[in-house]
C-alpha atoms as a PDB file:
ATOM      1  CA  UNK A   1      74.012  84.476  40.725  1.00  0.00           C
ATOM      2  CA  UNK A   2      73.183  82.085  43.185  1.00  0.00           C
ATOM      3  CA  UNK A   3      73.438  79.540  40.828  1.00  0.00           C
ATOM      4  CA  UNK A   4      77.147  80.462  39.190  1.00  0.00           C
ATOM      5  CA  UNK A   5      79.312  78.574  41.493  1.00  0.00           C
ATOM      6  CA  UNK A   6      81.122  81.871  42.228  1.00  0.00           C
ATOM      7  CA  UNK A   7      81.552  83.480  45.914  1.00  0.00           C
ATOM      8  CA  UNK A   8      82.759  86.715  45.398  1.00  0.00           C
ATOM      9  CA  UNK A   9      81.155  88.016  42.308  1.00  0.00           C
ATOM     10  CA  UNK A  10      82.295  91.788  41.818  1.00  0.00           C
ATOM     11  CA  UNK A  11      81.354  93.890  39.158  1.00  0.00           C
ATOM     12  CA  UNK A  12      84.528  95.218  36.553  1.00  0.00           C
ATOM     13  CA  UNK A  13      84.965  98.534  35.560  1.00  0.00           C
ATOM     14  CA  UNK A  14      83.400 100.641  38.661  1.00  0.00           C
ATOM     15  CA  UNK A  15      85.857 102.474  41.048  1.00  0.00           C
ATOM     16  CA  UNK A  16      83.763 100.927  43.858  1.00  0.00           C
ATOM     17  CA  UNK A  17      83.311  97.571  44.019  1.00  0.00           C
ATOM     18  CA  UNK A  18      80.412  95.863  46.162  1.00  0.00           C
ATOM     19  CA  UNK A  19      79.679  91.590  45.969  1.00  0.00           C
ATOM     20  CA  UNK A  20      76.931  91.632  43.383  1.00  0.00           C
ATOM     21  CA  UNK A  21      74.697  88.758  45.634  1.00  0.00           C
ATOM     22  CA  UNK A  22      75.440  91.223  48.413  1.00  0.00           C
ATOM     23  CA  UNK A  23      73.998  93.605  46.239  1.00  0.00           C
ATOM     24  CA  UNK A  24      71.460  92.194  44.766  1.00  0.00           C
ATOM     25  CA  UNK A  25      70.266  90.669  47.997  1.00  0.00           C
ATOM     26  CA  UNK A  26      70.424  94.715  49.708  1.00  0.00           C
ATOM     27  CA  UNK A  27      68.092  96.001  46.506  1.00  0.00           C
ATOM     28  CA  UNK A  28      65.812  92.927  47.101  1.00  0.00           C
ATOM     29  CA  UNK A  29      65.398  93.325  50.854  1.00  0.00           C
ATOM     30  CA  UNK A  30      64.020  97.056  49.924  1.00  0.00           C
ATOM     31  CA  UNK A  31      61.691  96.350  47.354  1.00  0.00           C
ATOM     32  CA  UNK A  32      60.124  93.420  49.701  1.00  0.00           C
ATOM     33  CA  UNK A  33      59.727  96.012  52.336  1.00  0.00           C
ATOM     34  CA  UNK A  34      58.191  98.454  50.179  1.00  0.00           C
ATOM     35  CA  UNK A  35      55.700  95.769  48.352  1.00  0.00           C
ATOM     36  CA  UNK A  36      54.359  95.221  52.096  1.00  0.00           C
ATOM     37  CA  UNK A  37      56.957  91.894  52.774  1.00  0.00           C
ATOM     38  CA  UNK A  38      58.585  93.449  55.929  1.00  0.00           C
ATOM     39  CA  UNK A  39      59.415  89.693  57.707  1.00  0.00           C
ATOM     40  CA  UNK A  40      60.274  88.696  54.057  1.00  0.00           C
ATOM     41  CA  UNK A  41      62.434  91.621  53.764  1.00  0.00           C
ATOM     42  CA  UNK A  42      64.574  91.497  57.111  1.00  0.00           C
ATOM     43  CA  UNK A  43      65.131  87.566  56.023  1.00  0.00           C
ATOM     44  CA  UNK A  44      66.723  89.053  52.925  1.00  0.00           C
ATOM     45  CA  UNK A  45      68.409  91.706  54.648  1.00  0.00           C
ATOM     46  CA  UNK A  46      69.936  89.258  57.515  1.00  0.00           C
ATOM     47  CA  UNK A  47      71.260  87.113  54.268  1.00  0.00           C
ATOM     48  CA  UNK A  48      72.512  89.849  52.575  1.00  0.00           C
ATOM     49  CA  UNK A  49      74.682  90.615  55.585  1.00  0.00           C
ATOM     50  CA  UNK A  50      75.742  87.181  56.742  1.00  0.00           C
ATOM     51  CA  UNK A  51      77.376  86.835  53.049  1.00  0.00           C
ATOM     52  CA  UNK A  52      79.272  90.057  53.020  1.00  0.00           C
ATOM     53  CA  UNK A  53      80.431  88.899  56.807  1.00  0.00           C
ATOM     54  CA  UNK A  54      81.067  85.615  55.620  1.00  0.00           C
ATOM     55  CA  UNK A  55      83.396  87.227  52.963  1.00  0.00           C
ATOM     56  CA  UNK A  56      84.656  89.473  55.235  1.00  0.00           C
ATOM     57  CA  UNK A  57      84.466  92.665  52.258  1.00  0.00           C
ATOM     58  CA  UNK A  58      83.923  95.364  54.572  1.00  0.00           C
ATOM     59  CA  UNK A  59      82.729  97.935  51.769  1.00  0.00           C
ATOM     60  CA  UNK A  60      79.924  94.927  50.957  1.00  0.00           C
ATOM     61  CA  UNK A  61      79.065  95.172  54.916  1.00  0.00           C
ATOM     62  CA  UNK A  62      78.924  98.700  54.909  1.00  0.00           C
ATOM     63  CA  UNK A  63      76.838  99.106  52.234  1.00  0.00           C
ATOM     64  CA  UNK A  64      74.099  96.279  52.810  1.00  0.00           C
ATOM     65  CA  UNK A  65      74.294  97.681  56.230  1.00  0.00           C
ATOM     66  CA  UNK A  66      73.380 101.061  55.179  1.00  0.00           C
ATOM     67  CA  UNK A  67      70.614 100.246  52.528  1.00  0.00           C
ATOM     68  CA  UNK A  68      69.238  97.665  53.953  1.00  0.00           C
ATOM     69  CA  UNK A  69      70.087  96.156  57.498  1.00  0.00           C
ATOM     70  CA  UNK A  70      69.679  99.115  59.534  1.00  0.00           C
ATOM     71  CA  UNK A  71      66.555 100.791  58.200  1.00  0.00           C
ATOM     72  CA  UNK A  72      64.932  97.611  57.945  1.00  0.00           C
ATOM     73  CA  UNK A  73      65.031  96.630  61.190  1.00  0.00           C
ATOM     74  CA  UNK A  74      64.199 100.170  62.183  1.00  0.00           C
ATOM     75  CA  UNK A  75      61.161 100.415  59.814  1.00  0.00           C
ATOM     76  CA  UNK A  76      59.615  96.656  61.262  1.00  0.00           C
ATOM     77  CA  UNK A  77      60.466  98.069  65.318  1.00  0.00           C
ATOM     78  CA  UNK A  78      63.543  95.816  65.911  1.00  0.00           C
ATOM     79  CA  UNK A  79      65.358  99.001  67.632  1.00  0.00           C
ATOM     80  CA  UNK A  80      67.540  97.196  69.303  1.00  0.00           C
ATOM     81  CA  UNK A  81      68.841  95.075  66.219  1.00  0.00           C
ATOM     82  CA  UNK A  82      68.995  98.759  64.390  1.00  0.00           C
ATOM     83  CA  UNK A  83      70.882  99.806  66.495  1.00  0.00           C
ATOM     84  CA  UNK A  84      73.381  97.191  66.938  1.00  0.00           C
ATOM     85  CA  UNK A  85      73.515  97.140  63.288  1.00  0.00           C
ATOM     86  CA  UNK A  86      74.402 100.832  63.129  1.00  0.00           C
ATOM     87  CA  UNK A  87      77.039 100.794  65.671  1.00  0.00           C
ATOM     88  CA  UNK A  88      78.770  97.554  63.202  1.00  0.00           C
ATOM     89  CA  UNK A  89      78.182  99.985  60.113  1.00  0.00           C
ATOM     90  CA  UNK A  90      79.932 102.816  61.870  1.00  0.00           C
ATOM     91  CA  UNK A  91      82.877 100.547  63.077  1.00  0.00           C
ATOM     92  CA  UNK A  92      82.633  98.932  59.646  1.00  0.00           C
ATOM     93  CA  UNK A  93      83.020 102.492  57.824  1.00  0.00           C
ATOM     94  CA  UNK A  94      85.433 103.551  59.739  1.00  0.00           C
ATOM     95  CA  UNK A  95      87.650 100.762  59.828  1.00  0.00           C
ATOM     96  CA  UNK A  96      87.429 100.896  56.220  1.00  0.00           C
ATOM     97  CA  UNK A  97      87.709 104.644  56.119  1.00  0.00           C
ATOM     98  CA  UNK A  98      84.286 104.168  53.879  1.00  0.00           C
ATOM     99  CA  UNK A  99      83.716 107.907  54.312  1.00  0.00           C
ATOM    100  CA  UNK A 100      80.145 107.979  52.268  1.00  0.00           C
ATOM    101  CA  UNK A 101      78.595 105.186  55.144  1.00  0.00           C
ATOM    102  CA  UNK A 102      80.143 106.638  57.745  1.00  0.00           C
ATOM    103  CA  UNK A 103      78.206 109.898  56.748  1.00  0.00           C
ATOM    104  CA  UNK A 104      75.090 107.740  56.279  1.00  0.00           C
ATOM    105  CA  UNK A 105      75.526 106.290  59.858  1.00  0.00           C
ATOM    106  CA  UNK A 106      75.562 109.462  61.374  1.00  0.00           C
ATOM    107  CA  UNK A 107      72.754 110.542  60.086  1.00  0.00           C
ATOM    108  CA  UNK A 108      70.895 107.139  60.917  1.00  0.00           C
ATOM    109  CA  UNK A 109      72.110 107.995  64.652  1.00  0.00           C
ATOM    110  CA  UNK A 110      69.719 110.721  65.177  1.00  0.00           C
ATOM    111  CA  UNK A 111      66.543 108.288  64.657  1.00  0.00           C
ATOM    112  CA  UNK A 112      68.062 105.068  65.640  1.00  0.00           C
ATOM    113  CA  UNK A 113      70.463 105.636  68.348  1.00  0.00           C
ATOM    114  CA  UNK A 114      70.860 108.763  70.559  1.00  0.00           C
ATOM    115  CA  UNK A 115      73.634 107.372  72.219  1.00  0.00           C
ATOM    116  CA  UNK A 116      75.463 107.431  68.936  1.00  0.00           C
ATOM    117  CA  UNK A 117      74.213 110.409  68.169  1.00  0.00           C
ATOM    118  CA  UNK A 118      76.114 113.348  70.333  1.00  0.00           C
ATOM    119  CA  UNK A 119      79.070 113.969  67.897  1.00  0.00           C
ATOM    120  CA  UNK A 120      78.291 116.445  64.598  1.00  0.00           C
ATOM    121  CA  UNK A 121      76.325 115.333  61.869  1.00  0.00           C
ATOM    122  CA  UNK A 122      78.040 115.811  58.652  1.00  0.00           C
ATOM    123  CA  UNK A 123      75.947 117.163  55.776  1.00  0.00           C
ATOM    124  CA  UNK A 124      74.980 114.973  53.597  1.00  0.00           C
ATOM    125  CA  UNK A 125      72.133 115.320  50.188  1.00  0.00           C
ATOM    126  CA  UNK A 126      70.178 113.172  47.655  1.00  0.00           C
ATOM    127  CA  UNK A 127      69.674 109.713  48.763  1.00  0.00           C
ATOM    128  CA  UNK A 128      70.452 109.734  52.374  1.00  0.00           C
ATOM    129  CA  UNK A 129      68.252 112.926  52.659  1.00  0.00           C
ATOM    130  CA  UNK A 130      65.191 110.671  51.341  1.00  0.00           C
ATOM    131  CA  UNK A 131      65.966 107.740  53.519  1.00  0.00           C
ATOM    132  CA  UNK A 132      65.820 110.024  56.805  1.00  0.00           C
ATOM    133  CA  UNK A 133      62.245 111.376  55.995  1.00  0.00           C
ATOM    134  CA  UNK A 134      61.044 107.766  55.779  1.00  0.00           C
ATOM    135  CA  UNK A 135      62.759 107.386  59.513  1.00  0.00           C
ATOM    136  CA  UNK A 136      61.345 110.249  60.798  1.00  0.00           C
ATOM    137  CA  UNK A 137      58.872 112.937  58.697  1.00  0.00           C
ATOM    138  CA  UNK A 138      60.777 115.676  60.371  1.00  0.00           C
ATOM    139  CA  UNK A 139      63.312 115.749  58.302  1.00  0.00           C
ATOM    140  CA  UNK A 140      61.446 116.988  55.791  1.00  0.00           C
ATOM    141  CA  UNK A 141      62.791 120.562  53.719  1.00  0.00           C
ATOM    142  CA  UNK A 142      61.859 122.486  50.861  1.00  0.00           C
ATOM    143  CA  UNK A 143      64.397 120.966  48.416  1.00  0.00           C
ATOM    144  CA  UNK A 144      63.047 117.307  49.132  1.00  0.00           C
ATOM    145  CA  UNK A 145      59.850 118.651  48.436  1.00  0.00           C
ATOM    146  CA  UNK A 146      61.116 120.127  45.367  1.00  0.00           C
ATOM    147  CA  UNK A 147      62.708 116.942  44.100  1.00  0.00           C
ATOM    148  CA  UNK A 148      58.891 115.372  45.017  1.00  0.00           C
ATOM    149  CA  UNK A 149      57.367 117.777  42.658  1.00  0.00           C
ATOM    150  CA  UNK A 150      59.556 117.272  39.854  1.00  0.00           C
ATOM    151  CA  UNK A 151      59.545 113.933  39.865  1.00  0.00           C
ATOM    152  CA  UNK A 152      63.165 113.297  40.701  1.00  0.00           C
ATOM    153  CA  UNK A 153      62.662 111.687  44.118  1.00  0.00           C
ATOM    154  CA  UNK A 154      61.309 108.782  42.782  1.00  0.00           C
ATOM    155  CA  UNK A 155      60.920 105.849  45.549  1.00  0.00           C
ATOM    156  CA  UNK A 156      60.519 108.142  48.098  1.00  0.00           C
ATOM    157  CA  UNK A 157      58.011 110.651  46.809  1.00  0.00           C
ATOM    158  CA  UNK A 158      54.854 109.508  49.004  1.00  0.00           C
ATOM    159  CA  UNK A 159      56.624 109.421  51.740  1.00  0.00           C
ATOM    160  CA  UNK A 160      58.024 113.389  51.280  1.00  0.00           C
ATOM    161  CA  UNK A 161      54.757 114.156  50.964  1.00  0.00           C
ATOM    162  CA  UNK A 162      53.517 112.481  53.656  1.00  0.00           C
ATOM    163  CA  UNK A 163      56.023 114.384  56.290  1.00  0.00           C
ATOM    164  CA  UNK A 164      54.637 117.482  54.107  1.00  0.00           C
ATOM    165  CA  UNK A 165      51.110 117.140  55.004  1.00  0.00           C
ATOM    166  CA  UNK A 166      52.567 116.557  59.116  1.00  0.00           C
ATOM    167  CA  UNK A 167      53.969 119.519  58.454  1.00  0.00           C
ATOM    168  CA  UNK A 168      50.937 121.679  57.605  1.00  0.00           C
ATOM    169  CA  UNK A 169      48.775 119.682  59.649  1.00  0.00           C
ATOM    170  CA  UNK A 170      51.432 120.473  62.820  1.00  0.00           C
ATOM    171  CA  UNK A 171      51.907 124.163  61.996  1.00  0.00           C
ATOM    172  CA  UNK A 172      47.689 125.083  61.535  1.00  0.00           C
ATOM    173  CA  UNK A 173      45.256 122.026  61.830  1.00  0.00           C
ATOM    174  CA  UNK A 174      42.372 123.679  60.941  1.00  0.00           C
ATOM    175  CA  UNK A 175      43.656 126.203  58.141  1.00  0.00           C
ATOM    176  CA  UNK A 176      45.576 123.883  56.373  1.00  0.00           C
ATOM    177  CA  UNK A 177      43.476 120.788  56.339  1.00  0.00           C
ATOM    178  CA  UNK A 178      42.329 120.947  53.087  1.00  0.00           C
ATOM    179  CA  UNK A 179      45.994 121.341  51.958  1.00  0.00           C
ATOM    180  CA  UNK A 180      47.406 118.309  54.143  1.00  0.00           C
ATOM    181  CA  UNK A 181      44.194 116.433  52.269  1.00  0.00           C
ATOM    182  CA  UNK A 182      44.781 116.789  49.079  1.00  0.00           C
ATOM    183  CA  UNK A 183      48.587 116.355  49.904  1.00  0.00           C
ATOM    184  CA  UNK A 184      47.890 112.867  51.133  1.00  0.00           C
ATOM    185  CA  UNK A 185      45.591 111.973  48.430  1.00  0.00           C
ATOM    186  CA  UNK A 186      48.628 112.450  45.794  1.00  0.00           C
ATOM    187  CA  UNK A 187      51.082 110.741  47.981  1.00  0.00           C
ATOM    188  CA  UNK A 188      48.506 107.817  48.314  1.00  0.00           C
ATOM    189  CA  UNK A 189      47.886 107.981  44.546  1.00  0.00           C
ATOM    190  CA  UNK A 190      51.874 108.445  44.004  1.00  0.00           C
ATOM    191  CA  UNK A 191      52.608 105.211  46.195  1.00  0.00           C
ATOM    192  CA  UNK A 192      49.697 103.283  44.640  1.00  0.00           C
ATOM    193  CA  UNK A 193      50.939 103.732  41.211  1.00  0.00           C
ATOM    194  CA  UNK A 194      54.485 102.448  41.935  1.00  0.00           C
ATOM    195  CA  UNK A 195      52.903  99.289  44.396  1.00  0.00           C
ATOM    196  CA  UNK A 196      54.697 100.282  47.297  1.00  0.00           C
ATOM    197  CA  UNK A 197      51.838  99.024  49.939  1.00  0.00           C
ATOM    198  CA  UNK A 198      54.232 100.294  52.336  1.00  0.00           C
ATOM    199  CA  UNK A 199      53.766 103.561  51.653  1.00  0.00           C
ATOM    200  CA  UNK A 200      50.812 103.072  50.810  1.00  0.00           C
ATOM    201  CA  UNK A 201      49.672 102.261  54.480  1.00  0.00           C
ATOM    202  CA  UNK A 202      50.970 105.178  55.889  1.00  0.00           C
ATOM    203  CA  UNK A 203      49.768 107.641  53.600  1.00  0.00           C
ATOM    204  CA  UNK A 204      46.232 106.192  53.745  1.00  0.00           C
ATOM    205  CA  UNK A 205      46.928 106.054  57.880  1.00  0.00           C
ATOM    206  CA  UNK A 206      47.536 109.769  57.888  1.00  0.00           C
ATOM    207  CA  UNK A 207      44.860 110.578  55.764  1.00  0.00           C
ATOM    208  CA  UNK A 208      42.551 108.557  58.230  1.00  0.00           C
ATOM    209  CA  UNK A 209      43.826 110.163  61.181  1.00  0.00           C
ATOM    210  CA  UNK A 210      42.747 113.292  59.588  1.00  0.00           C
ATOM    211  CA  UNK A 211      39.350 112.070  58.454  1.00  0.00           C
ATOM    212  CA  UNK A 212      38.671 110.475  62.048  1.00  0.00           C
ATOM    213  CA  UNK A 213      40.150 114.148  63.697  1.00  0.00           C
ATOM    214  CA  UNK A 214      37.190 115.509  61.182  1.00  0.00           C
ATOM    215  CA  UNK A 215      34.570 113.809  62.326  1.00  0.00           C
ATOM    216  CA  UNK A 216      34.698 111.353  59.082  1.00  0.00           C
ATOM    217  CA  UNK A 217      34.882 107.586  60.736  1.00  0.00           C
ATOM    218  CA  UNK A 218      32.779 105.987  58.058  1.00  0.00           C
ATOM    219  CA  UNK A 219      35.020 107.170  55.084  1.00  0.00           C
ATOM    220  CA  UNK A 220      38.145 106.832  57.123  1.00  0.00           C
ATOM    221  CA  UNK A 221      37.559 102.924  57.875  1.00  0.00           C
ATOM    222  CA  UNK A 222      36.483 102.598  54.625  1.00  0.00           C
ATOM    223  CA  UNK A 223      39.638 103.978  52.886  1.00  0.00           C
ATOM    224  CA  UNK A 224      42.273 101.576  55.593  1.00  0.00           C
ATOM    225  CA  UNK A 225      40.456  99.017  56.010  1.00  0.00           C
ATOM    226  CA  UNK A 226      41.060  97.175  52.482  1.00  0.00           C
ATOM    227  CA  UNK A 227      44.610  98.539  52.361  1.00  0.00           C
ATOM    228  CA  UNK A 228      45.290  96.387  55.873  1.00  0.00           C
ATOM    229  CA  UNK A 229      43.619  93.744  54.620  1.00  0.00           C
ATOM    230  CA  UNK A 230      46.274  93.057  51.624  1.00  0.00           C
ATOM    231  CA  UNK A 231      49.079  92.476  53.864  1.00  0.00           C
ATOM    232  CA  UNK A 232      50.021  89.080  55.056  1.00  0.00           C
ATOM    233  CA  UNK A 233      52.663  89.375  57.702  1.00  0.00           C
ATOM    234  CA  UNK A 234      54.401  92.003  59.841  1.00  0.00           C
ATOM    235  CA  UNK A 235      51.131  92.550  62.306  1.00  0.00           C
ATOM    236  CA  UNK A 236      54.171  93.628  65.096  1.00  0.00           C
ATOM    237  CA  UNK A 237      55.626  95.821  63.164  1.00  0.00           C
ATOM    238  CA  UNK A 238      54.627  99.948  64.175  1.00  0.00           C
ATOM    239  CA  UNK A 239      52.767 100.523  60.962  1.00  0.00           C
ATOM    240  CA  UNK A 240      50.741  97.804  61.001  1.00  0.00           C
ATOM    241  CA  UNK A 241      50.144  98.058  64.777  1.00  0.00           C
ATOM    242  CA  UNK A 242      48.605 101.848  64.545  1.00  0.00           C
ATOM    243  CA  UNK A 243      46.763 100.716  61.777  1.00  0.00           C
ATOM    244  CA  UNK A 244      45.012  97.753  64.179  1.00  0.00           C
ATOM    245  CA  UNK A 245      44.367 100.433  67.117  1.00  0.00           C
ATOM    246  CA  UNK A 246      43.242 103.248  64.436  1.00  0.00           C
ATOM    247  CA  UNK A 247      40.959 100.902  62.683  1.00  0.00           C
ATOM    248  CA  UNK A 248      39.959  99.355  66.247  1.00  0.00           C
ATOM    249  CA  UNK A 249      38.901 103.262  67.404  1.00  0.00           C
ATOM    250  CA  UNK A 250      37.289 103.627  64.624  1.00  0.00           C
ATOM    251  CA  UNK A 251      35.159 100.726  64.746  1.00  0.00           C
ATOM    252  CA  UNK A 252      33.989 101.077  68.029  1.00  0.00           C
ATOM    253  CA  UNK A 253      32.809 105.098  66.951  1.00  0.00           C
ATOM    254  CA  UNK A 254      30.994 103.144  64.240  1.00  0.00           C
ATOM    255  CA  UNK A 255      29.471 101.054  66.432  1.00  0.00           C
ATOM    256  CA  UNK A 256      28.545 103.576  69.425  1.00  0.00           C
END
């Protein structure tokens, strides 16, 4: 694509139409992100945007916006960025009267921006359900976990069962440790097999917490430590930062 000559480069035969570098870019930007890329990813992201801009095809803002723009910069701690981007998506959607981003926006307002975030949520399912658990693990319910069981959740699976291990862990620490365990240990081996280090980090950061709340330092450290180690960039960002202080605590245990 980048090498066809072509600006605009829409795709024939859908009902919606999106700028297929836009596109591409948005889809690129995520996978970076999830592969453990996150400054690599928000340089996609920010490119992504500045062509749908530069085209000015607000249905191409909208939806880099909503797949990529916002959530990245929320995911690496830009919150102000995120939410500057959200307010342009929800001006964007509306403007447009893009009805499915607007929804998404909405949503996005709850973790993002709470100043955006006083009018009703609209309900909204599948895809934008999955994104808001990897925002926040609250918003975690019985038929994402279902989806997570069956397969069907795909990309997000480690993450859904991540927020489903904070969920037993919050309701009953001590009861349902062994549950929230072996919950992590799938969603690690889940993330692993797809190479999301992304979600990889996190899962094997909740685990640790839990093994360090145990009494377990030793096997904690040994379990985050290597999956740190593999990243290259992003050291600001909040994952990576809890992971520094966790492994930091931990160290010092060992050490006492």
């Amino acid at each position: 694509m980048a090498q066809s000559g072509h600006l605009n480069r829409f795709t024939h035969g859908f009902g919606v139409q999106y700028d297929q570098s836009v596109a591409a870019l948005t889809i690129l930007a995520r996978i970076l992100w999830l592969q453990g890329h996150p400054e690599q990813a928000w340089r996609t992201a920010r490119q992504a945007l500045d062509i749908a801009i530069q085209i000015n095809h607000g249905t191409s803002i909208c939806y880099t916006l909503a797949l990529s723009g916002c959530l990245i910069a929320q995911y690496n701690g830009n919150t102000r960025t995120a939410r500057d981007l959200l307010r342009l998506l929800l001006e964007q959607a509306q403007k447009h009267s893009v009805l499915l981003f607007y929804t998404w926006a909405r949503h996005y307002a709850q973790v993002i921006d709470q100043a955006e975030a006083h009018l009703p949520t609209p309900p909204g399912g599948g895809l934008i359900k999955e994104i808001m658990v990897t925002l926040d693990s609250g918003f975690v319910d019985d038929a994402l976990l279902q989806r997570a069981d069956t397969g069907s959740a795909g990309w997000s699976t480690a993450e859904i069962l991540r927020a489903r291990a904070a969920a037993l862990l919050a309701d009953d620490y001590p009861v349902n440790a062994n549950a929230a365990e072996e919950v992590l240990i799938r969603a690690l081996t889940v993330a692993k097999r797809q190479g999301a280090l992304a979600w990889e980090l996190r899962s094997a950061t909740a685990l640790a917490q839990l093994w360090q709340r145990q009494g377990h330092c030793q096997r904690a450290h040994e379990l985050l430590a290597p999956i740190y180690n593999r990243f290259t960039e992003g050291f600001a960002t909040p994952d990576l930062t809890t992971v520094r202080r966790l492994l930091d605590e931990l160290q010092r245990h060992l050490a006492a």
